[in-house]
Protein backbone atom coordinates (compact mmCIF):
# COMPACT_ATOMS: atom_id res chain seq x y z
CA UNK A 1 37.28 256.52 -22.06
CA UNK A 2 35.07 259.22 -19.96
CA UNK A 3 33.09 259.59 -22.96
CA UNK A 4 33.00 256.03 -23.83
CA UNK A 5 31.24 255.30 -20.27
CA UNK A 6 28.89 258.65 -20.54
CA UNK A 7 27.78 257.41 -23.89
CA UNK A 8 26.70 253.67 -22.47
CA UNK A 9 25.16 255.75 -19.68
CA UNK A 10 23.26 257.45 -21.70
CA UNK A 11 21.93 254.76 -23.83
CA UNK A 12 21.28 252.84 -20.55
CA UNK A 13 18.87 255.72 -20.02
CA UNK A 14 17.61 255.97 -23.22
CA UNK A 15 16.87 252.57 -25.01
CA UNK A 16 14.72 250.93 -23.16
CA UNK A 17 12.12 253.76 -22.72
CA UNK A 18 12.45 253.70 -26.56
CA UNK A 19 11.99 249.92 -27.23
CA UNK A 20 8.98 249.82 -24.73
CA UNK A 21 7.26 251.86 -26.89
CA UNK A 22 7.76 249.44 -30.06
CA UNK A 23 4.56 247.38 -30.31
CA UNK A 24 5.19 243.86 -29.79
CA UNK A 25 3.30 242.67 -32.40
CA UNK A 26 5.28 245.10 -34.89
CA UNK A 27 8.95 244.31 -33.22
CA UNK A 28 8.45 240.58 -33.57
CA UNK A 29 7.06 240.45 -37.16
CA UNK A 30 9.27 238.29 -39.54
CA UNK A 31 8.63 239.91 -42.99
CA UNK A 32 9.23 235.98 -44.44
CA UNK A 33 9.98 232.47 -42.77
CA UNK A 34 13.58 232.26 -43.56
CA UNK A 35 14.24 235.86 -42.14
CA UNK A 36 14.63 237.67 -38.95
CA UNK A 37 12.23 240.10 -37.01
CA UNK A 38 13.89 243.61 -35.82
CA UNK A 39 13.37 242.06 -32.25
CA UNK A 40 15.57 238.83 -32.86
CA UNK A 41 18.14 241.29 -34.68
CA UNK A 42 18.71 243.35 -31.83
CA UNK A 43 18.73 240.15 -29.48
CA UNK A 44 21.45 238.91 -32.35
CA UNK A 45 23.48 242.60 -31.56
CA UNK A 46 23.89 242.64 -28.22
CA UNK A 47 24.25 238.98 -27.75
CA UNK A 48 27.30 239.52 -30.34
CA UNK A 49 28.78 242.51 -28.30
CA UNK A 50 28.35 241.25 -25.42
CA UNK A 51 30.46 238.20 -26.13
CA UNK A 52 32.45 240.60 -28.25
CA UNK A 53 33.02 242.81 -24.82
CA UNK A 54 33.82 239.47 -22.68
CA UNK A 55 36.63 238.76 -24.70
CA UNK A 56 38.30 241.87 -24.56
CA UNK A 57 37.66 241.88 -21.07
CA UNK A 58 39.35 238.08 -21.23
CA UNK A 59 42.20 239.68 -23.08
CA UNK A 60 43.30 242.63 -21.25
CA UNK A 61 43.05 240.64 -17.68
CA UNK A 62 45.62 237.86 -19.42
CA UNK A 63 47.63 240.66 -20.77
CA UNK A 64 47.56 242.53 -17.28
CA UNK A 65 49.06 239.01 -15.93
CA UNK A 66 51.87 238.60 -17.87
C-alpha cells in the first residue's frame, strides 16, 4: 500500500508539469471526425478510474459495515 500512495504522489508531482507542456493545439487534434484526440482520451482514463476508484471505495465501506 506505502508504495501504492508514493507512486500517486509521485505522479501528482509529475503529470501535470508534463501535460502543460503538450501544445494545445497538438493535444486536442482529432486525427478524423469519428475519433478521439489524446486530450479527450486521457479525460476518458481518469474519468473511468475515477469512477472505477469510487466504487471500490463504495465496496469496502459496505463490506466494513457488515
Amino acid at each position: 500500500m506505502k508504495e501504492s500512495i508514493k507512486r500517486l504522489e509521485f505522479l501528482c508531482k509529475t503529470v501535470p508539469s508534463l501535460l502543460e507542456n503538450i501544445e494545445e493545439e497538438i493535444f486536442s487534434y482529432k486525427p478524423e471526425i469519428e475519433k478521439w484526440s489524446k486530450k479527450q482520451i486521457l479525460g476518458h482514463l481518469i474519468d473511468s478510474e475515477w469512477e472505477s476508484a469510487q466504487q471500490k471505495i463504495s465496496n469496502q465501506i459496505n463490506d466494513n459495515a457488515l
